[in-house]
N, C-alpha and C. Protein backbone atom coordinates (compact mmCIF):
# COMPACT_ATOMS: atom_id res chain seq x y z
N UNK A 1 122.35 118.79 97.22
CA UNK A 1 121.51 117.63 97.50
C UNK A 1 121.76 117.15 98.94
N UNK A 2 120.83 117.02 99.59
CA UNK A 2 121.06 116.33 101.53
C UNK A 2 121.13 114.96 101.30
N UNK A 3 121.98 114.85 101.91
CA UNK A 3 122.44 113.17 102.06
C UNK A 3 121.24 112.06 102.51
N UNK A 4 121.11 111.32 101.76
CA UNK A 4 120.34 110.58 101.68
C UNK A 4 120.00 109.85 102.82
N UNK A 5 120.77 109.24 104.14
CA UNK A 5 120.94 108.48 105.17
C UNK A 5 120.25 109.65 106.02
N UNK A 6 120.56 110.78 105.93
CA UNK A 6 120.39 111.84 107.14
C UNK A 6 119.10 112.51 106.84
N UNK A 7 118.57 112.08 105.51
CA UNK A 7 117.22 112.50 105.44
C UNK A 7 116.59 111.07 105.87
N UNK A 8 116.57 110.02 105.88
CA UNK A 8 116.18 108.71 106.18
C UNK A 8 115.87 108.53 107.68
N UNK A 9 116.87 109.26 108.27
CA UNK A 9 117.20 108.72 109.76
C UNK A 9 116.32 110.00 110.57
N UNK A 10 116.00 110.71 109.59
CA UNK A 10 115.01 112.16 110.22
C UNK A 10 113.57 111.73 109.83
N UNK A 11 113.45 111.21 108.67
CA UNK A 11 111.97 110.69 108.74
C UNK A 11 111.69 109.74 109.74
N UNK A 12 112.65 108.33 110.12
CA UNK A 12 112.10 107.72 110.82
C UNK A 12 112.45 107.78 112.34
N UNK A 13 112.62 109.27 112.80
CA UNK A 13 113.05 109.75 113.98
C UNK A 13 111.74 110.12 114.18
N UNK A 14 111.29 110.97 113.36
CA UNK A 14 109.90 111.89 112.96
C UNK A 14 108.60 110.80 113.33
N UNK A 15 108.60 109.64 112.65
CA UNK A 15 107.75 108.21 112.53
C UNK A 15 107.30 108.08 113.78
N UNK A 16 108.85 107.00 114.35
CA UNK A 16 108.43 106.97 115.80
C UNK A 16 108.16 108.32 116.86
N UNK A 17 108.19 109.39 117.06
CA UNK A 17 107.59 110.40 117.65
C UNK A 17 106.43 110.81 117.40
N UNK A 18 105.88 109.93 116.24
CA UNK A 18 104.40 110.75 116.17
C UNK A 18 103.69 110.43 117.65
N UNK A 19 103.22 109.12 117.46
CA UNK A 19 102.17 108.81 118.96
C UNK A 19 103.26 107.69 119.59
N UNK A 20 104.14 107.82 121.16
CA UNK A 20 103.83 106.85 121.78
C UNK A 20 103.24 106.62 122.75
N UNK A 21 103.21 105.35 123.29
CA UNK A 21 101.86 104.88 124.14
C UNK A 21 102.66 105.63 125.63
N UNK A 22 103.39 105.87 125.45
CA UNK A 22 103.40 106.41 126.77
C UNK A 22 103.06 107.68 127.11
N UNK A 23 103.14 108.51 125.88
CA UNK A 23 102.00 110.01 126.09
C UNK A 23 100.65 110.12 125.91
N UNK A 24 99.82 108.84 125.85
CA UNK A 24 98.83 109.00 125.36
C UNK A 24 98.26 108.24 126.71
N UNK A 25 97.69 109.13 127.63
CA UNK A 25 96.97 108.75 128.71
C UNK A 25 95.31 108.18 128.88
N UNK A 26 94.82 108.68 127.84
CA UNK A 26 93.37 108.89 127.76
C UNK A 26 93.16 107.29 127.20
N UNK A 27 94.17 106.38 126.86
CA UNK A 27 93.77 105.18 125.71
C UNK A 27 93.84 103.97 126.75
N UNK A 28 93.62 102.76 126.61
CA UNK A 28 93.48 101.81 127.54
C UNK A 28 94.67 100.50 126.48
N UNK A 29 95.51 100.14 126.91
CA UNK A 29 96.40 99.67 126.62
C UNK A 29 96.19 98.33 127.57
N UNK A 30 96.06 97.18 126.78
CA UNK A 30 95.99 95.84 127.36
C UNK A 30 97.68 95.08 127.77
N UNK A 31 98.26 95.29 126.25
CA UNK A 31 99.57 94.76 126.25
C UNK A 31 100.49 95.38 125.83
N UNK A 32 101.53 96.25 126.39
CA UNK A 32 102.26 96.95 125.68
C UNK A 32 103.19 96.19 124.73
N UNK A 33 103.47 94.73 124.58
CA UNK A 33 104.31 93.84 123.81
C UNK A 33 103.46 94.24 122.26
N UNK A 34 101.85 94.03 122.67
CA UNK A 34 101.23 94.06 121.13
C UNK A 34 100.91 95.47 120.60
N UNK A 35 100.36 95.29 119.12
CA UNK A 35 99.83 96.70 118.67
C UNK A 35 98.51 96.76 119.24
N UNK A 36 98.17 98.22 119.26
CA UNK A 36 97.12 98.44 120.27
C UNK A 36 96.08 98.70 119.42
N UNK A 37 94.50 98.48 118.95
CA UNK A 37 93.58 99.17 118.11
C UNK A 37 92.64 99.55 118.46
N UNK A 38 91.99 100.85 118.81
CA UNK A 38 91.37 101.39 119.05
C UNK A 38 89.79 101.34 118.48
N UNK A 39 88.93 100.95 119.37
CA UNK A 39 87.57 101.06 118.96
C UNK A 39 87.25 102.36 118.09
N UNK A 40 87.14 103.29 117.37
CA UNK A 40 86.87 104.16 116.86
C UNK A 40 85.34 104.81 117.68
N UNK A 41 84.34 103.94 118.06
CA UNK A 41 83.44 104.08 118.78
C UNK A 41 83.47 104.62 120.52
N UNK A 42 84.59 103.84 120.63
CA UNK A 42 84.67 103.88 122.20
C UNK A 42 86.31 103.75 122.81
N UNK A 43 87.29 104.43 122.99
CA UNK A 43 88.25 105.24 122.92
C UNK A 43 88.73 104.51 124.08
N UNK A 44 88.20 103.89 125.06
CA UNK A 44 88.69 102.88 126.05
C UNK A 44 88.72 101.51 125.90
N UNK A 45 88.13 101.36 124.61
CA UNK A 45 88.33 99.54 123.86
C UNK A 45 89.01 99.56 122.74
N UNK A 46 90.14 98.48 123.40
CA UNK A 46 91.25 97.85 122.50
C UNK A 46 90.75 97.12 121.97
N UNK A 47 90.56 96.61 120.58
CA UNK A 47 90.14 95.40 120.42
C UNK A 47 91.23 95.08 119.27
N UNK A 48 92.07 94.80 119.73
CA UNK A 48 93.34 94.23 119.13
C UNK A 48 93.79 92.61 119.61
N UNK A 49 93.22 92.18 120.09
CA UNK A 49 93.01 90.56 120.36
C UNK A 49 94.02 90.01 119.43
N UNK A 50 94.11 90.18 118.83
CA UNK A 50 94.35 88.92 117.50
C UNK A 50 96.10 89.70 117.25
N UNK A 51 96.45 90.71 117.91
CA UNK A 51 97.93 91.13 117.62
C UNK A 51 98.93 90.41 118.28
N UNK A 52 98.77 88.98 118.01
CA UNK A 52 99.94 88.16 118.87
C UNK A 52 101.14 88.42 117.87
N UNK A 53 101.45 88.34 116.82
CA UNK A 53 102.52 88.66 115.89
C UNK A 53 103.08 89.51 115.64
N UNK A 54 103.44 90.54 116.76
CA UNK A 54 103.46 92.07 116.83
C UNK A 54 105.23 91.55 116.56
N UNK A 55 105.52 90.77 116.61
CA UNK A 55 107.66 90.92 116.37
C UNK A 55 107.51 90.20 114.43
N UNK A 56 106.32 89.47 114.19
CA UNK A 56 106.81 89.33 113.12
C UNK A 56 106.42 90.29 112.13
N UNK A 57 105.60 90.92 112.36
CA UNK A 57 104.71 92.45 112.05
C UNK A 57 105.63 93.55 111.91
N UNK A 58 106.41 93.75 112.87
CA UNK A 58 107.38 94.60 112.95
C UNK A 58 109.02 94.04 112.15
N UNK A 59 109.05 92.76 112.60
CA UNK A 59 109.85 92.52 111.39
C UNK A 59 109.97 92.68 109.96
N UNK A 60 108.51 92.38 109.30
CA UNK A 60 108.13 92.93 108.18
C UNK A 60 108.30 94.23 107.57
N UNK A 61 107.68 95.04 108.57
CA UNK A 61 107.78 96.55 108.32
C UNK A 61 109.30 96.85 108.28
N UNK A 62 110.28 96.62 109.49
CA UNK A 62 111.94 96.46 109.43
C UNK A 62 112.21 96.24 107.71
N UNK A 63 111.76 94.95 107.19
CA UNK A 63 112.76 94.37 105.93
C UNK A 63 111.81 95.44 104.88
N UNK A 64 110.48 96.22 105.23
CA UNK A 64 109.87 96.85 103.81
C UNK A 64 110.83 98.28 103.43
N UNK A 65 111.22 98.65 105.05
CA UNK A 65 112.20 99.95 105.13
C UNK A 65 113.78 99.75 104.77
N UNK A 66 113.79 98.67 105.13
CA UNK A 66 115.39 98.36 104.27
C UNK A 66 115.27 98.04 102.57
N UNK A 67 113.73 97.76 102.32
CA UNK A 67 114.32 97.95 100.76
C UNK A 67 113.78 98.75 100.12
N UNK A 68 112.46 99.68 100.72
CA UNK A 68 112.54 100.75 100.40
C UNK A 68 113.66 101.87 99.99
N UNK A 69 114.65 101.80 101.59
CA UNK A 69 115.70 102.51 101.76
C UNK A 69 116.59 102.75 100.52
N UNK A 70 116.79 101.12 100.17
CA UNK A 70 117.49 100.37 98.92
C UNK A 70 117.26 101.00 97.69
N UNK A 71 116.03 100.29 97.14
CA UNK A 71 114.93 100.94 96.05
C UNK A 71 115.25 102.51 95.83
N UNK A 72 115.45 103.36 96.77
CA UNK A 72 115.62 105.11 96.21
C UNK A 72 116.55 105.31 95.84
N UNK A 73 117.59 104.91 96.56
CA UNK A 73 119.15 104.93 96.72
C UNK A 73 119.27 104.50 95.35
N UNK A 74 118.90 103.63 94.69
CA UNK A 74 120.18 102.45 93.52
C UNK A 74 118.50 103.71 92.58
N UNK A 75 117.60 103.92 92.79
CA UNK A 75 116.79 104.65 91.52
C UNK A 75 117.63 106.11 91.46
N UNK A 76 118.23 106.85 92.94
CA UNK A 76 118.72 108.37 92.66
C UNK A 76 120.08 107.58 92.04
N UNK A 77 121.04 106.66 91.62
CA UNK A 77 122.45 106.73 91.35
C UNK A 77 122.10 106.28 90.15
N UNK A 78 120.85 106.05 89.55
CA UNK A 78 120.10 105.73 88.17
C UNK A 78 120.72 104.09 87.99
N UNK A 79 120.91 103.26 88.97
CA UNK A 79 120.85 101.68 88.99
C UNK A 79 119.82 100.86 88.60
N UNK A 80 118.52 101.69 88.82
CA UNK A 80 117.36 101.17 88.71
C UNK A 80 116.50 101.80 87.60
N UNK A 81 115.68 101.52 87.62
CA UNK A 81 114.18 102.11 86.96
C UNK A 81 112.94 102.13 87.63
N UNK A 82 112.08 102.28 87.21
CA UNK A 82 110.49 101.90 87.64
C UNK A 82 109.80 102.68 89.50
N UNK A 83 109.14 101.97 89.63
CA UNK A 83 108.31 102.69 90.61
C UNK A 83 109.55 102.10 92.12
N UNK A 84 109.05 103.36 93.22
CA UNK A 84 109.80 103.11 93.99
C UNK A 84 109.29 101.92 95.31
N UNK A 85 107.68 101.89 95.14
CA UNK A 85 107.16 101.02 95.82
C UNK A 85 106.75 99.28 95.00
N UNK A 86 107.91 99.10 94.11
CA UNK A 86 107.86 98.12 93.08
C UNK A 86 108.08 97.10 94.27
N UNK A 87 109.46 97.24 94.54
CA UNK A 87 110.15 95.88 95.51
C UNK A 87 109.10 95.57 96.88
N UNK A 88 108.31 96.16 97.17
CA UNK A 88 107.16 95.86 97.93
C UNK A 88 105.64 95.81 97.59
N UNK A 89 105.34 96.21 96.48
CA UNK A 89 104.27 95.76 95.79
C UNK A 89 104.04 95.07 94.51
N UNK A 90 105.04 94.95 94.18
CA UNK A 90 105.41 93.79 93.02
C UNK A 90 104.88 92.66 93.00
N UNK A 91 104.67 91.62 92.95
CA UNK A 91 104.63 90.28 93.05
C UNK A 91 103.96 89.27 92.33
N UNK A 92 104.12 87.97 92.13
CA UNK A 92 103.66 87.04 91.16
C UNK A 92 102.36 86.95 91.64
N UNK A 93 101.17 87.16 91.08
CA UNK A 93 99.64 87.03 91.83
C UNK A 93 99.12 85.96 91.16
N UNK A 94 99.85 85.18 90.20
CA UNK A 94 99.34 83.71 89.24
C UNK A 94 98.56 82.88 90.41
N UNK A 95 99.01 82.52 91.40
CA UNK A 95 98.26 81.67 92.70
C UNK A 95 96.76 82.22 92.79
N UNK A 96 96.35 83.42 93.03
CA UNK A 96 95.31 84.05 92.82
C UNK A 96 94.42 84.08 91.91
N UNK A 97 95.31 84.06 91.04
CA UNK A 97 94.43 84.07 89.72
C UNK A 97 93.60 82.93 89.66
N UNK A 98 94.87 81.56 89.54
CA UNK A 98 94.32 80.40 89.72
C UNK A 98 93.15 79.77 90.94
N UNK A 99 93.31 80.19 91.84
CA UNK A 99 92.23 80.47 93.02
C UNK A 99 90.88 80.69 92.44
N UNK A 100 90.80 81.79 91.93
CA UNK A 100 89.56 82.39 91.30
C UNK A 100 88.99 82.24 90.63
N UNK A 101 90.08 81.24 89.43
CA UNK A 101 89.25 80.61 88.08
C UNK A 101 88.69 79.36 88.88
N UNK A 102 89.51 78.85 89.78
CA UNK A 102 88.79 77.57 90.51
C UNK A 102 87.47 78.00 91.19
N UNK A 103 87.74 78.98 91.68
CA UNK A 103 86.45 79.19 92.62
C UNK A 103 85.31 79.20 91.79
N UNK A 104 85.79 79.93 90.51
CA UNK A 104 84.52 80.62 89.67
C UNK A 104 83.76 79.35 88.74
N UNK A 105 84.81 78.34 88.82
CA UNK A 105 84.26 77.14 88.10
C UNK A 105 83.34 76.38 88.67
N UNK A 106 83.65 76.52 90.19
CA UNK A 106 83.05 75.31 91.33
C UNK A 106 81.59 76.66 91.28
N UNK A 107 81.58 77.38 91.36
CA UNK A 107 80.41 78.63 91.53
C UNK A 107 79.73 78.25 90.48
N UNK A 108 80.00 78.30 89.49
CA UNK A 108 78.80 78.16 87.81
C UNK A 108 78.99 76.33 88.27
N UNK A 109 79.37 75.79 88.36
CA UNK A 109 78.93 74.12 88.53
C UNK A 109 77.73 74.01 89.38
N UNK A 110 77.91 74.92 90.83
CA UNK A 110 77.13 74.08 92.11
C UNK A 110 75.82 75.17 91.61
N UNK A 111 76.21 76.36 91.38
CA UNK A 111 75.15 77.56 91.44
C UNK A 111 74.69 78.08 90.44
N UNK A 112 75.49 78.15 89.87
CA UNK A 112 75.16 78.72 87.75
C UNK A 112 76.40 80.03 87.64
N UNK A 113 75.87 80.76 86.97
CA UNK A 113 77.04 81.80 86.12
C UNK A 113 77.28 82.56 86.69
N UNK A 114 78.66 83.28 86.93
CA UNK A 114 78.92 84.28 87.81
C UNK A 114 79.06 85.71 86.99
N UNK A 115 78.31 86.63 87.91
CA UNK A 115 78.36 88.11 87.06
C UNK A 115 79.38 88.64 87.60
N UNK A 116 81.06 88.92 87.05
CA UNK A 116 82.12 89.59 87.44
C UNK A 116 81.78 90.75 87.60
């Protein structure tokens, strides 16, 4: 069995080497601080405007890989159970729910019946 850290530290060696902005000449890069998004149409427009949160963005992604990391580790020493993308897609969605029955109430009040 390959050690678990040294397969970890090769995927996300692998990750960051796919594209960086510094080999990619052909793209038009506004801010190298933010993420960059590419017009799909037109290959010289960024239209990534709205990526001011690029450290808390990346922070995120940081804490999803540390418990990813977590999550395999404690499922291969059989600590755990269940799916391995649980601890990041898990979550209480009751707020939502409640959202929706509200919405759907104020909808059949102002407008009439809603077809789900």
């Amino acid at each position: 069995m390959h050690n678990l850290d040294e397969y970890n530290d090769t995927i996300f060696a692998y990750l960051q080497s796919v594209i960086q902005q510094s080999d990619v000449s052909s793209l038009t890069y506004r801010n190298n601080g933010r993420f960059s998004i590419i017009d799909p149409n037109n290959a010289s427009n960024d239209i990534s405007g709205g990526s001011s949160n690029t450290r808390s963005i990346v922070a995120r992604f940081d804490e999803a890989y540390a418990l990813l990391n977590e999550r395999i580790r404690s499922i291969g020493e059989g600590r755990a159970t269940g799916g391995i993308l649980d601890v990041i897609l898990e979550g209480n969605y009751s707020s939502f729910r409640k959202q929706r029955d509200f919405l759907r109430h104020i909808h059949e009040k102002t407008i009439g019946p809603c077809s789900d």
